[in-house]
C-alpha atoms as a PDB file:
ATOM      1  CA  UNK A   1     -20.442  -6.841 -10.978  1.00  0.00           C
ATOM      2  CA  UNK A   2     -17.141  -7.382  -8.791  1.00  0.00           C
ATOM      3  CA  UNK A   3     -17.565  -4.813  -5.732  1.00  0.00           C
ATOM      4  CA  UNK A   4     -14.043  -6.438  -3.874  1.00  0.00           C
ATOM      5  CA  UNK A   5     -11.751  -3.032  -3.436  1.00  0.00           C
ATOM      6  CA  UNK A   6      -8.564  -2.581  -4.947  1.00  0.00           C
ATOM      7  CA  UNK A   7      -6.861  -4.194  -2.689  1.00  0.00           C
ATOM      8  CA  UNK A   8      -8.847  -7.211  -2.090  1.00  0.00           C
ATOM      9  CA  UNK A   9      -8.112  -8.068  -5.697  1.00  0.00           C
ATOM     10  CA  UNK A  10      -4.688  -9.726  -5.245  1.00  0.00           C
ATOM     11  CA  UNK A  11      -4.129 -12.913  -1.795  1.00  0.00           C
ATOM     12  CA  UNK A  12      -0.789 -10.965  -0.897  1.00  0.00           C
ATOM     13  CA  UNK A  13      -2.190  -7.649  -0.473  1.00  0.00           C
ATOM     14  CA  UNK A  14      -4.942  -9.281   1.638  1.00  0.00           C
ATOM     15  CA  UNK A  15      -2.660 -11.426   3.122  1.00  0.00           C
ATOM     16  CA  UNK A  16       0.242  -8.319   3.783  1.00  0.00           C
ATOM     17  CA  UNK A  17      -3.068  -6.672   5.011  1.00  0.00           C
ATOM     18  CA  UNK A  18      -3.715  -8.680   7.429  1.00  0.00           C
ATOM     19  CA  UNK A  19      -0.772  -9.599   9.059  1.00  0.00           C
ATOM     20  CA  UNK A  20      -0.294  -5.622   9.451  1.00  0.00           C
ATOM     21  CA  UNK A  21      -3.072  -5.535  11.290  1.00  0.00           C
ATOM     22  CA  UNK A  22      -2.663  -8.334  13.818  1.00  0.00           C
ATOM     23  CA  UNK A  23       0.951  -5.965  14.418  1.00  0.00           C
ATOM     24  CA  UNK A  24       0.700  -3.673  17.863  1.00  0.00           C
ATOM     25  CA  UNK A  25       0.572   0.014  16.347  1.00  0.00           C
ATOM     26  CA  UNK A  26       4.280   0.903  17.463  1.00  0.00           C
ATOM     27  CA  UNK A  27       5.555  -2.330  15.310  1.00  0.00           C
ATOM     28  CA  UNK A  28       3.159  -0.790  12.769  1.00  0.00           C
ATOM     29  CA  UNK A  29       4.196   2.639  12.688  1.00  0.00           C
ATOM     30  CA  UNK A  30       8.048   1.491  12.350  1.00  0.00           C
ATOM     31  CA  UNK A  31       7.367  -1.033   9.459  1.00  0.00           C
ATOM     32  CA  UNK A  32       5.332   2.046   7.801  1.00  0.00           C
ATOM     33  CA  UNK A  33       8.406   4.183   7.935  1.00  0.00           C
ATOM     34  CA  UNK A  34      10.345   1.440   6.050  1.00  0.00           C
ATOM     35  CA  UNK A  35       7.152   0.513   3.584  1.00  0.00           C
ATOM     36  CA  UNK A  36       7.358   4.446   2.887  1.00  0.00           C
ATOM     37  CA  UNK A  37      11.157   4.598   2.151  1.00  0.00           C
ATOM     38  CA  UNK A  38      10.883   1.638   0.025  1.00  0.00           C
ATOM     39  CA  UNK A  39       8.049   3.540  -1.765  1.00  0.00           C
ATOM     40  CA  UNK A  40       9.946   6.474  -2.702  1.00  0.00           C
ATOM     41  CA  UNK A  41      12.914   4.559  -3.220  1.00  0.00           C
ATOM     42  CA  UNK A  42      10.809   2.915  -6.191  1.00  0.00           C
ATOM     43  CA  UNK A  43       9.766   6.237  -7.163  1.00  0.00           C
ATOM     44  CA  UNK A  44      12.951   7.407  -7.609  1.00  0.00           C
ATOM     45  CA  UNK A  45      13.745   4.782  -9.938  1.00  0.00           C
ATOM     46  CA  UNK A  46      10.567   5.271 -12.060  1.00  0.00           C
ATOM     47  CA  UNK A  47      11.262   9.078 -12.491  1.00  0.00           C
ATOM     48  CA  UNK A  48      15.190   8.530 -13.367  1.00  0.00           C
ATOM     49  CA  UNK A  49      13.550   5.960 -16.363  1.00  0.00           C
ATOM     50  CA  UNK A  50      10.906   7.623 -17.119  1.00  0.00           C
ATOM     51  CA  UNK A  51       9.013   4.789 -17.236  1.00  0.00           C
ATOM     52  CA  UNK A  52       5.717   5.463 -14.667  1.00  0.00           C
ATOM     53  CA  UNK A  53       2.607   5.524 -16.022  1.00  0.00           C
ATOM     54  CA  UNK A  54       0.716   8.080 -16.615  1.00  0.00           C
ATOM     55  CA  UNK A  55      -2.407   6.354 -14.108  1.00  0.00           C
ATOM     56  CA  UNK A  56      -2.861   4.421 -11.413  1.00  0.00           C
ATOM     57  CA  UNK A  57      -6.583   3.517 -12.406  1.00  0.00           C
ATOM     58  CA  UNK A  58      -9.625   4.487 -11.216  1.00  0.00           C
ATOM     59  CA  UNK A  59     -10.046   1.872  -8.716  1.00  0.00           C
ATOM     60  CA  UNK A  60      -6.797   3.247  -6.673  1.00  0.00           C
ATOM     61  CA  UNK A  61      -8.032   7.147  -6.998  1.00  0.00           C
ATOM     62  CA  UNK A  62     -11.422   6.291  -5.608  1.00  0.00           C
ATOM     63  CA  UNK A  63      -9.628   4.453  -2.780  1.00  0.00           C
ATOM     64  CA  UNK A  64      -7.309   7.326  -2.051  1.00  0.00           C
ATOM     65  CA  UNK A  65     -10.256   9.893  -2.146  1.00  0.00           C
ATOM     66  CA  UNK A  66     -11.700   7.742   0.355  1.00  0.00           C
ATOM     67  CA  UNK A  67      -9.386   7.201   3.015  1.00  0.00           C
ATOM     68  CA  UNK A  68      -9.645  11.063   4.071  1.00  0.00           C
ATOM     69  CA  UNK A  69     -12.724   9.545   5.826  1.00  0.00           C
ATOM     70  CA  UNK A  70     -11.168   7.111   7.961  1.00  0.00           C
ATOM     71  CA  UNK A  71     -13.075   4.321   7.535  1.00  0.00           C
ATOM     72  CA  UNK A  72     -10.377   1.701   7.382  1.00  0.00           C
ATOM     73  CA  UNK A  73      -9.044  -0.044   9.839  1.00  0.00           C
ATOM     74  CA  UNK A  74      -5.259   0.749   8.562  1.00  0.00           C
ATOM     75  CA  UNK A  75      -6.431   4.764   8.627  1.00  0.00           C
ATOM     76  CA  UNK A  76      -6.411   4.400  12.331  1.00  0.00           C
ATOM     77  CA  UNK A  77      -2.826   4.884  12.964  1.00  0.00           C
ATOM     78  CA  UNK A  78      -1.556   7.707  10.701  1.00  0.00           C
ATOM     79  CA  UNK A  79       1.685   6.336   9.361  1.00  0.00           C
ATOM     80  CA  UNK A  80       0.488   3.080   8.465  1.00  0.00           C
ATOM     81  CA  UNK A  81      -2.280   5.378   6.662  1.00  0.00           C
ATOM     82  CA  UNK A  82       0.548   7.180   4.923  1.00  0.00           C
ATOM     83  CA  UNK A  83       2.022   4.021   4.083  1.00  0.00           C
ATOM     84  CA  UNK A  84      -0.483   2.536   2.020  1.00  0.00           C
ATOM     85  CA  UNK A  85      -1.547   5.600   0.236  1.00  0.00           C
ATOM     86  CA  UNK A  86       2.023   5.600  -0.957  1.00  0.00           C
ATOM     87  CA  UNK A  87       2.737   2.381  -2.052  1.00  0.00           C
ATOM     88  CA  UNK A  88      -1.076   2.648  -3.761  1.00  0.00           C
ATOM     89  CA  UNK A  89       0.117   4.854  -6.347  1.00  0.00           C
ATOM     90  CA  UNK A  90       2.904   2.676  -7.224  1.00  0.00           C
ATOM     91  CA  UNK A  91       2.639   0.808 -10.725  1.00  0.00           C
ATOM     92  CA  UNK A  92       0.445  -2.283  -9.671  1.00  0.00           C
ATOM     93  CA  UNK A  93       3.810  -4.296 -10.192  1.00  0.00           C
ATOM     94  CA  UNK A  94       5.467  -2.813  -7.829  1.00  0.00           C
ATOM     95  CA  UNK A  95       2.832  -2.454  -5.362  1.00  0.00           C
ATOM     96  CA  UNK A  96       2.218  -6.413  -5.321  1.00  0.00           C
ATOM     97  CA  UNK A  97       6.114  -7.068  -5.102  1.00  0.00           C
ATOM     98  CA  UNK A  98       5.963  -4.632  -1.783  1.00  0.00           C
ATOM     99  CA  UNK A  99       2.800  -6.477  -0.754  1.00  0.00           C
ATOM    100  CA  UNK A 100       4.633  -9.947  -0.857  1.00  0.00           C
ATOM    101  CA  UNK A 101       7.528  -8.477   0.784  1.00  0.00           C
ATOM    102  CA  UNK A 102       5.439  -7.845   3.753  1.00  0.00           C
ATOM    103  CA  UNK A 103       4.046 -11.527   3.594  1.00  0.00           C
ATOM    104  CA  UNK A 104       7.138 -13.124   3.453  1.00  0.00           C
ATOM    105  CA  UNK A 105       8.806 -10.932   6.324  1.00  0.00           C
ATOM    106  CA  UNK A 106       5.682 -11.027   8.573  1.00  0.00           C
ATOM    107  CA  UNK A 107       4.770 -15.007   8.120  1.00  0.00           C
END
C-alpha cells in the first residue's frame, strides 16, 4: 500500500513545495495571492467550457478535510494555506502545470 499524500505523488509538486517553503512568509503570502488568481483564472475557463470534472478524487478531499487541523507546514501562514487548497481542487492537469510554474520561477 502507497501511504505518500496527494501531493507527494508528482517531483514538481514536491519540488514547488519545497521551494515555497524555504520563501520568508511575506514573499509567501504575495506569491499565494498570485497562485490564487491564477487558480480562479483557470476556473473561470473550466466553467465557460464546461469541461471540469465532476471530482477531484478522494485523495484531494481527504487532504482538504485535513488541513482545518493545521498540521502542515504550508497551513502556518493563512494565504499560502488558501493557496493550495485552491489550486488542489483544480483538474490534476492543471494543478501540476501550476506546480511547475512555481519550480521554474522559484529555481
Amino acid at each position: 500500500m502507497n501511504n505518500k499524500r496527494w501531493y507527494d505523488k508528482h517531483k514538481e509538486t514536491q519540488m514547488a513545495l519545497n521551494l515555497l517553503k524555504s520563501l520568508h512568509p511575506t514573499i509567501q503570502s504575495k506569491l499565494s495571492n498570485d497562485i490564487i488568481n491564477v487558480a480562479s483564472a483557470i476556473k473561470t475557463v473550466h466553467r465557460e467550457n464546461e469541461t471540469a470534472p465532476l471530482s477531484i478524487g478522494l485523495e484531494r478531499v481527504l487532504g482538504l478535510y485535513q488541513t482545518n487541523k493545521g498540521r502542515r507546514w504550508y497551513d502556518k501562514n493563512p494565504d499560502l494555506s488558501v493557496a493550495i487548497k485552491t489550486i488542489s481542487t483544480l483538474p490534476e492537469t492543471d494543478y501540476l502545470n501550476i506546480m511547475e510554474g512555481i519550480c521554474m520561477s522559484l529555481k
